[in-house]
Structures are given as structure tokens and as C-alpha cells.
C-alpha atoms as a PDB file:
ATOM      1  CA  UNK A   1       0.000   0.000   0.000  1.00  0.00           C
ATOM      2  CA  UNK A   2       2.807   2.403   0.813  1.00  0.00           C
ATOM      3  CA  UNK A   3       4.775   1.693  -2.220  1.00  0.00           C
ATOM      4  CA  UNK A   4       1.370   2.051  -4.396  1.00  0.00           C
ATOM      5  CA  UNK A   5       0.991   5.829  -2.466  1.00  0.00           C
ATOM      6  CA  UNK A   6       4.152   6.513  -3.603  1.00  0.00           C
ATOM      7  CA  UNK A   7       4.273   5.684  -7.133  1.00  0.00           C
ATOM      8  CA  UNK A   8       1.031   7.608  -7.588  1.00  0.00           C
ATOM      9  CA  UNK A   9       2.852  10.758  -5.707  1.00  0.00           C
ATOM     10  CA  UNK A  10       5.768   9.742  -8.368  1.00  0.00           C
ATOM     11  CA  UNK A  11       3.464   9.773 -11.163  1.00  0.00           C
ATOM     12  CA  UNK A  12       1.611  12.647 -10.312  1.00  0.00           C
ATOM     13  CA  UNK A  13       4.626  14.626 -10.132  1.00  0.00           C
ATOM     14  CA  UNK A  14       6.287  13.764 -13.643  1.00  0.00           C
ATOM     15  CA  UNK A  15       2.669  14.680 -14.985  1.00  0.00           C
ATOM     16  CA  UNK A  16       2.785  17.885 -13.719  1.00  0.00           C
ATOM     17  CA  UNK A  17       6.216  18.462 -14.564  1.00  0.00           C
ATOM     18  CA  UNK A  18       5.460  17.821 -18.281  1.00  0.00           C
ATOM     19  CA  UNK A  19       2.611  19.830 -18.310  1.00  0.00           C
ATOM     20  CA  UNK A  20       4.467  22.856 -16.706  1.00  0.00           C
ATOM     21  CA  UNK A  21       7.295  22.359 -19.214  1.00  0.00           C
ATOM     22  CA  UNK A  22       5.007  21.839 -22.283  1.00  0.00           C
ATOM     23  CA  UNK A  23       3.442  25.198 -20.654  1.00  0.00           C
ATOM     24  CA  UNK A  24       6.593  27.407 -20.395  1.00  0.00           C
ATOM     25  CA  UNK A  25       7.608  25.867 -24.233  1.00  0.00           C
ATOM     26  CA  UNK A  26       4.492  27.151 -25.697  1.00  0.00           C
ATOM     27  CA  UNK A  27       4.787  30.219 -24.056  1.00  0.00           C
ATOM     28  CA  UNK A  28       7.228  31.392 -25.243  1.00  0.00           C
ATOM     29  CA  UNK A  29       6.550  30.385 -28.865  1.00  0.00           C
ATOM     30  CA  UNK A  30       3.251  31.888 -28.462  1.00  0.00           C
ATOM     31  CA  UNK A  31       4.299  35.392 -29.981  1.00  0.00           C
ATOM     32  CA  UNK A  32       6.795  33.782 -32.701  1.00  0.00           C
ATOM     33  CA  UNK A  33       5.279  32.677 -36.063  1.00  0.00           C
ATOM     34  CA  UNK A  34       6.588  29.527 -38.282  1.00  0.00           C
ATOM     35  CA  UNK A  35       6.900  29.766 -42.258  1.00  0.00           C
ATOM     36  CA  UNK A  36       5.923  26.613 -43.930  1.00  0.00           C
ATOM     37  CA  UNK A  37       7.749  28.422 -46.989  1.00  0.00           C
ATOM     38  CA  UNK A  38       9.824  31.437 -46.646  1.00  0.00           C
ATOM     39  CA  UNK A  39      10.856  31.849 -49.754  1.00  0.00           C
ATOM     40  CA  UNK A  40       7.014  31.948 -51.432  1.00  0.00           C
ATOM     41  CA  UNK A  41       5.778  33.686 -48.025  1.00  0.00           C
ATOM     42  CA  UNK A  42       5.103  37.221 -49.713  1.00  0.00           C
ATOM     43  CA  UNK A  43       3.539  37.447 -53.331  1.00  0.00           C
ATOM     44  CA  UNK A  44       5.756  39.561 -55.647  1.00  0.00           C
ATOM     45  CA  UNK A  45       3.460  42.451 -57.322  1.00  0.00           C
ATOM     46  CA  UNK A  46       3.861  42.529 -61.579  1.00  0.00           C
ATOM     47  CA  UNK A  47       5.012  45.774 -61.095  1.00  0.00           C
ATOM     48  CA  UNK A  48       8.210  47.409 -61.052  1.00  0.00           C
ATOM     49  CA  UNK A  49       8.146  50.348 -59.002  1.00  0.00           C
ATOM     50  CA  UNK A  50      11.505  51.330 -57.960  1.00  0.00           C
ATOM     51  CA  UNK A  51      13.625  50.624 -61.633  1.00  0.00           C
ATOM     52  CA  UNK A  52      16.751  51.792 -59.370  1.00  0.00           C
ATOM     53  CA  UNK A  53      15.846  48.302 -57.362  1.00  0.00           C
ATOM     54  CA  UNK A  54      16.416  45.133 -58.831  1.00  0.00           C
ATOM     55  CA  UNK A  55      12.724  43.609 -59.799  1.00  0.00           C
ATOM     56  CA  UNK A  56      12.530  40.888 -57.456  1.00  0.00           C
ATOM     57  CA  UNK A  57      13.991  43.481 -54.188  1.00  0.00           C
ATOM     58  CA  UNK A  58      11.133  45.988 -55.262  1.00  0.00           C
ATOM     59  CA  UNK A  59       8.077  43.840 -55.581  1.00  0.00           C
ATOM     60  CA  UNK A  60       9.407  41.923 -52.423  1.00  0.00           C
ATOM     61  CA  UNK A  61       9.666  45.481 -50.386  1.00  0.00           C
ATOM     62  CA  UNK A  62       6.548  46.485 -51.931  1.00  0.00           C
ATOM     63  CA  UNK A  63       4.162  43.623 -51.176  1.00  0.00           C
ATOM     64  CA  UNK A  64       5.953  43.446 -47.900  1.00  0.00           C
ATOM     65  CA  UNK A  65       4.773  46.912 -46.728  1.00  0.00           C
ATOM     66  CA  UNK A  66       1.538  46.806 -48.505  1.00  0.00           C
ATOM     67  CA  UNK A  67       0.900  43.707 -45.789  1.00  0.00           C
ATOM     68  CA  UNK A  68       2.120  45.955 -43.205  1.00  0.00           C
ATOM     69  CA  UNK A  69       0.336  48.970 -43.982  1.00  0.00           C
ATOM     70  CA  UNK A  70       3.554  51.171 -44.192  1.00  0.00           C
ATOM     71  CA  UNK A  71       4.584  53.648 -46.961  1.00  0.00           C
ATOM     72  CA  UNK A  72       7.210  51.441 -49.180  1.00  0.00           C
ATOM     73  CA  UNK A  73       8.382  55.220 -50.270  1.00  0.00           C
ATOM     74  CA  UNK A  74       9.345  55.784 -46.428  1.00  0.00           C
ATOM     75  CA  UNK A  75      10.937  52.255 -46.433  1.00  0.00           C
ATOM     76  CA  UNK A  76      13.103  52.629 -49.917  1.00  0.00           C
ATOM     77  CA  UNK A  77      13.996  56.193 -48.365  1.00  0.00           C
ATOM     78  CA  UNK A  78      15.629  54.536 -45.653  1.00  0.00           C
ATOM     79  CA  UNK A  79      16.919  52.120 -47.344  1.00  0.00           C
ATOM     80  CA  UNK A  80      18.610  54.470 -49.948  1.00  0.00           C
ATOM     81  CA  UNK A  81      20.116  56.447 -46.695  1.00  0.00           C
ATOM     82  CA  UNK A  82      21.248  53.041 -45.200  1.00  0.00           C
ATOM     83  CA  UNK A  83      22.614  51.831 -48.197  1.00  0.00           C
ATOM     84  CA  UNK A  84      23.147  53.610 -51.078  1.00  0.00           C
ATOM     85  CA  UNK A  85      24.466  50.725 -53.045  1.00  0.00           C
ATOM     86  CA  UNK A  86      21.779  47.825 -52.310  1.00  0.00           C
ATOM     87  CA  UNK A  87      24.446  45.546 -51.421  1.00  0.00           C
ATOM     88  CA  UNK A  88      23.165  42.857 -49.285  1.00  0.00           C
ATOM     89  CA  UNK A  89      26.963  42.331 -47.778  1.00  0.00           C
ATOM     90  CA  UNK A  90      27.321  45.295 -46.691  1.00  0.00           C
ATOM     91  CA  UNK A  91      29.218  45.764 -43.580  1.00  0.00           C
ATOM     92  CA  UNK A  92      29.413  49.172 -41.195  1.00  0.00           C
ATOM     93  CA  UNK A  93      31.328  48.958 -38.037  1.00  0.00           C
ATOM     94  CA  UNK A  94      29.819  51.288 -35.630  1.00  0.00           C
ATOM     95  CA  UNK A  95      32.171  53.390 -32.931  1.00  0.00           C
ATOM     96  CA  UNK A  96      30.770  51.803 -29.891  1.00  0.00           C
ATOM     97  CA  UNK A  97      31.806  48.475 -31.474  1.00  0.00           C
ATOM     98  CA  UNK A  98      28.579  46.920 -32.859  1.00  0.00           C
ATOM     99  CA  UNK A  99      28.401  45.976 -36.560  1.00  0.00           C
ATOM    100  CA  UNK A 100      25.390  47.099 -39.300  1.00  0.00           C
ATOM    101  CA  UNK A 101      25.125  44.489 -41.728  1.00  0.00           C
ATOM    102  CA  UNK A 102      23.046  43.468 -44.512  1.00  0.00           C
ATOM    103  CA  UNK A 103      20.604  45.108 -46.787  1.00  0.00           C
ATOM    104  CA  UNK A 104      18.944  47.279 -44.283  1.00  0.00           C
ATOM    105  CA  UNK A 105      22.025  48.051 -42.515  1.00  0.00           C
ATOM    106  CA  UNK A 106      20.575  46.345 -39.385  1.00  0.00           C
ATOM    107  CA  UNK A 107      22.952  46.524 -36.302  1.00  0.00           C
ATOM    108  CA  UNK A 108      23.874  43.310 -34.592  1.00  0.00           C
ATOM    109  CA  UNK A 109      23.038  44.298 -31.416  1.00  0.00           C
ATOM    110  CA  UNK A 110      19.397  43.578 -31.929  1.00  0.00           C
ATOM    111  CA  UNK A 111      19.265  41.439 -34.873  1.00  0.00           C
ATOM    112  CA  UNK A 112      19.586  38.301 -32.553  1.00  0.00           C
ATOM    113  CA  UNK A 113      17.681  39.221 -29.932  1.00  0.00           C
ATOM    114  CA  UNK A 114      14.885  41.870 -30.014  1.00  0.00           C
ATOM    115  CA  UNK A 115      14.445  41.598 -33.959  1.00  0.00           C
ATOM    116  CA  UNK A 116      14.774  37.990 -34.055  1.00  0.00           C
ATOM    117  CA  UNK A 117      11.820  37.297 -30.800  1.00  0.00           C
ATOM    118  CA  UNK A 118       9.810  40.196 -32.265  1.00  0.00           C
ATOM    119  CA  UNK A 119       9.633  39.153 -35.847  1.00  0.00           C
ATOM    120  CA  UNK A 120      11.362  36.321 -37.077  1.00  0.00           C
ATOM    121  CA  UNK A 121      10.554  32.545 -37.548  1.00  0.00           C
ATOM    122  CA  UNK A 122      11.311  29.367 -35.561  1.00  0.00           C
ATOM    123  CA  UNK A 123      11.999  27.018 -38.199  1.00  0.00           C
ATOM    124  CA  UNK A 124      13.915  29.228 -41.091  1.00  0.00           C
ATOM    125  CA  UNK A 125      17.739  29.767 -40.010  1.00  0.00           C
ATOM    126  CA  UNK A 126      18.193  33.739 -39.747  1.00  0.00           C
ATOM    127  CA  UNK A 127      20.913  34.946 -42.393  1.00  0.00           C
ATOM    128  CA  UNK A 128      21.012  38.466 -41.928  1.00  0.00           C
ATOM    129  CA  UNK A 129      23.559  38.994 -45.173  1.00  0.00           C
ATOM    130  CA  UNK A 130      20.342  37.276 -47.294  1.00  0.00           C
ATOM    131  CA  UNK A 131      18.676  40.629 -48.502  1.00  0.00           C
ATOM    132  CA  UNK A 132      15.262  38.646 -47.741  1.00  0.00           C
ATOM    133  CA  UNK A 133      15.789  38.209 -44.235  1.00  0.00           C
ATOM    134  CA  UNK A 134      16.872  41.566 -43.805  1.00  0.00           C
ATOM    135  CA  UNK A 135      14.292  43.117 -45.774  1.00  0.00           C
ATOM    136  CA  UNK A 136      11.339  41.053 -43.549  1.00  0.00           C
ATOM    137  CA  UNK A 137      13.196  42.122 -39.803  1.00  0.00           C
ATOM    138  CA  UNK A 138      13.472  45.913 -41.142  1.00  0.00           C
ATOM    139  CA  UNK A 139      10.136  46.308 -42.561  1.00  0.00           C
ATOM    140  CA  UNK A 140       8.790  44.731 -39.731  1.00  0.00           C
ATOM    141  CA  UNK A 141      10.433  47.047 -37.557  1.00  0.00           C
ATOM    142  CA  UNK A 142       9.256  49.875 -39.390  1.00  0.00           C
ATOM    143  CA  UNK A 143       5.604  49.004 -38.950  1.00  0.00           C
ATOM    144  CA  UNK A 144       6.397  48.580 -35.701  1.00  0.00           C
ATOM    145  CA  UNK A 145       7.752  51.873 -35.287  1.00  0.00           C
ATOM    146  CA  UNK A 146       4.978  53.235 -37.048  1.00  0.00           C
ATOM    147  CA  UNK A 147       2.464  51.785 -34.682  1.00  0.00           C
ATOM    148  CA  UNK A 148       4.060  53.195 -31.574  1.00  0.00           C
ATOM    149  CA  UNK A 149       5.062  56.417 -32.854  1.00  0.00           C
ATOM    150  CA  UNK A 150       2.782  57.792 -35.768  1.00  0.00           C
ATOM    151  CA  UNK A 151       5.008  60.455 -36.850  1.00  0.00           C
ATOM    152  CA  UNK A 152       6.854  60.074 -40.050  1.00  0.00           C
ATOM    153  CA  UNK A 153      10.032  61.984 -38.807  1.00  0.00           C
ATOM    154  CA  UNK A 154       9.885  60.058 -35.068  1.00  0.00           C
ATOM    155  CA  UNK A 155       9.635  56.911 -37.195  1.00  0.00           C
ATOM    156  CA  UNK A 156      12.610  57.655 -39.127  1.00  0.00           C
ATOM    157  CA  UNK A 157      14.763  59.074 -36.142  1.00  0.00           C
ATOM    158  CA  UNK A 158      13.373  55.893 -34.128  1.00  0.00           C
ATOM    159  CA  UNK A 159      14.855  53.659 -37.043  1.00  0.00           C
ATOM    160  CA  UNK A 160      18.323  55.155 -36.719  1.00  0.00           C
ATOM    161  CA  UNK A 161      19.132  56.145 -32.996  1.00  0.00           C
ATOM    162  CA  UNK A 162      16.201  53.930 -31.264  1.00  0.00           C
ATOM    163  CA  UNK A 163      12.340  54.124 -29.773  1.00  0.00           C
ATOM    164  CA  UNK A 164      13.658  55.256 -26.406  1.00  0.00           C
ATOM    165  CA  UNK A 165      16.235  58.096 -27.571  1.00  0.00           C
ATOM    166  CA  UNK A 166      12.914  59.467 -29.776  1.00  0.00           C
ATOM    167  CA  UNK A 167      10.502  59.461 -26.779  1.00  0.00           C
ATOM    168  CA  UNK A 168      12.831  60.593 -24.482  1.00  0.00           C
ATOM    169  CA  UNK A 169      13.199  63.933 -26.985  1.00  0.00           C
ATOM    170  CA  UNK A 170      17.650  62.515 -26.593  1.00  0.00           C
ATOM    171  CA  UNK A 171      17.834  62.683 -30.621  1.00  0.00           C
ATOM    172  CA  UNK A 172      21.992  62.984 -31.219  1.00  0.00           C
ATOM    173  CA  UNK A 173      23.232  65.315 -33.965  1.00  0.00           C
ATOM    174  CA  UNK A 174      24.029  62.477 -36.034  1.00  0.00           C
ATOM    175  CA  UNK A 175      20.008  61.493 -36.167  1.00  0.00           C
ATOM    176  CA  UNK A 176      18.988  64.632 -37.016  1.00  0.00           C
ATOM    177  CA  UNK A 177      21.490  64.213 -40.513  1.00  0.00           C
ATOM    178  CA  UNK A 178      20.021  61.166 -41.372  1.00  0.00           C
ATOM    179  CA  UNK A 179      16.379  62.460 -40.893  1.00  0.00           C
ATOM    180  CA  UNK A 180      17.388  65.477 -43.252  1.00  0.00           C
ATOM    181  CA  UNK A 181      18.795  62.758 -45.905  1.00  0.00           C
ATOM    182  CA  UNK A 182      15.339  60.380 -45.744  1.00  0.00           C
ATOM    183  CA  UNK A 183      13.504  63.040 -46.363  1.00  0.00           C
ATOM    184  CA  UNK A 184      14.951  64.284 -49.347  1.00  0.00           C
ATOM    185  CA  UNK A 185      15.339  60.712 -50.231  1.00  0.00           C
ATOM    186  CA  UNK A 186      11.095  60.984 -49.834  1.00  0.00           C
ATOM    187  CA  UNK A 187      11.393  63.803 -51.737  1.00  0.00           C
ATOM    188  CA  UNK A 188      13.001  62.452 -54.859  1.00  0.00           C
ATOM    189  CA  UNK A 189      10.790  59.628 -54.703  1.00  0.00           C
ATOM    190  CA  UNK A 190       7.367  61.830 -54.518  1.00  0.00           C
ATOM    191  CA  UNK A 191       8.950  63.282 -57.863  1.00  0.00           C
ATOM    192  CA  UNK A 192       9.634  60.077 -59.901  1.00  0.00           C
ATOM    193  CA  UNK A 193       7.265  59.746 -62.832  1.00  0.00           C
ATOM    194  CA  UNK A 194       5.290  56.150 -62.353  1.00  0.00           C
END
């Protein structure tokens, strides 16, 4: 009888540790998604809109932030300020020691943890050189911005020196160059003939 009490308290006790475990597992997968098929994941559009773009790197951008609601001008503006040449290698090596890489010029800081939790999926391996990946965390973080801050200029700012430098009204010298340069960027855009 007492070794029947105590393979029940035994049982019991693995049953509940599975089910806490299965519990804190799901839990923290609850907020990530999971792409059956990255690569097909976002339609391309049949048109060309930025020429300056390769094809498949405009329609990609553009469907992308048509799902998101967000201006693709505002997003090829940055882009164009982050990385003049489209290279998806690109490399920047930031003073305080932190890299920008890829497309977007997204700094390696957060790629791996905030972008990656926020936005990215469990089963496709992150590469942040593969303009595609880069492309998805940035746009994503734009519409992110965009739904905290509402402000085209805060958005921009946000994307270069951070959400809490913007709302803290701590925008460096630096930011406030690079908010000058999207905008014309926007600018030039607004002015090319579709």
C-alpha cells in the first residue's frame, strides 16, 4: 500500500512536470510565427516600381509593406540612406563596437535578440547577409515603429538612434542628418514619374 501511495505521488509529479514544461515551451513560442515556406511567403506584385531596385527586391519590399500597412516610399527612403548601393553584404562597423550588416544596414546588437523574438521565424535559419531576411526584420520594424510612434520623422529618427532616444526627446546630432537625408530621399521619390 505504501509503495502504491508513492508511485502515484511519483506519477503525479512527472505529470505535472510535463505539463508545466510543455506550458513554459508554448509560451514562449506563443508570440513567434513559423513559415511553412519562406521563400514563397510574400507574393511579388507585376510591377516594377523602384527601376533603381532590382525587380525581385522591389516587388518583395513592396508587397511586404503593402501587408504591413507602411509607406514602401518611407521604407526605400531609408533604405537608400542606409545603403546607397543595395548591397546585401554590406558591412558598417559602428564606434561603440557593434556591426550594421546586410541590406537594411541592421545593427547586430538587436538582430539576434529583439528583432529575431519580435519578428522572425522558428523554423527558417536567420541569415542576416540574405537581402530577404533583412528586408522582412526591417520592414517589420518599421511598422512597428509606425504603430508606436505615428510620426513620419519620429519613425525615421526611431529607425536610426532607437524608440527610447525618440521618446525621451535625446535625438543625437548624427540622427537629425540622417532624418534630413530620408527626407529628401522621400522627396526624390514623390517626384519620380510612375
Amino acid at each position: 500500500m505504501k509503495d502504491k501511495k508513492q508511485l502515484i505521488i511519483i506519477s503525479l509529479s512527472v505529470v505535472v512536470f510535463v505539463l508545466v514544461l510543455s506550458a513554459y515551451i508554448l509560451g514562449t513560442k506563443n508570440s513567434r510565427r513559423i513559415a511553412v515556406n519562406f521563400e514563397t511567403s510574400v507574393p511579388a506584385e507585376e510591377e516594377h516600381k523602384y527601376q533603381f531596385l532590382q525587380k525581385s527586391m522591389s516587388d518583395y519590399i513592396c508587397s511586404l509593406s503593402e501587408e504591413l500597412k507602411i509607406d514602401s516610399d518611407l521604407v526605400v527612403a531609408i533604405l537608400m540612406a542606409e545603403n546607397p548601393e543595395f548591397n546585401p553584404e554590406a558591412v558598417h562597423r559602428n564606434i561603440n563596437g557593434t556591426i550594421d550588416c546586410g541590406l537594411f544596414q541592421l545593427n547586430d546588437r538587436y538582430i539576434w535578440t529583439s528583432f529575431a523574438n519580435a519578428y522572425w521565424f522558428d523554423n527558417v535559419e536567420l541569415d542576416p547577409f540574405n537581402w530577404k531576411h533583412n528586408s522582412f526584420l526591417a520592414i517589420h520594424h518599421l511598422a512597428y515603429l509606425q504603430s508606436k510612434l505615428k510620426v513620419t520623422d519620429e519613425i525615421i529618427m526611431a529607425y536610426n538612434c532607437g524608440i527610447n532616444a525618440v521618446m525621451a526627446d535625446k535625438i543625437p546630432d548624427s540622427t537629425k542628418s540622417y532624418l534630413r537625408k530620408v527626407k529628401t530621399n522621400l522627396f526624390l521619390l514623390n517626384q519620380q514619374v510612375e
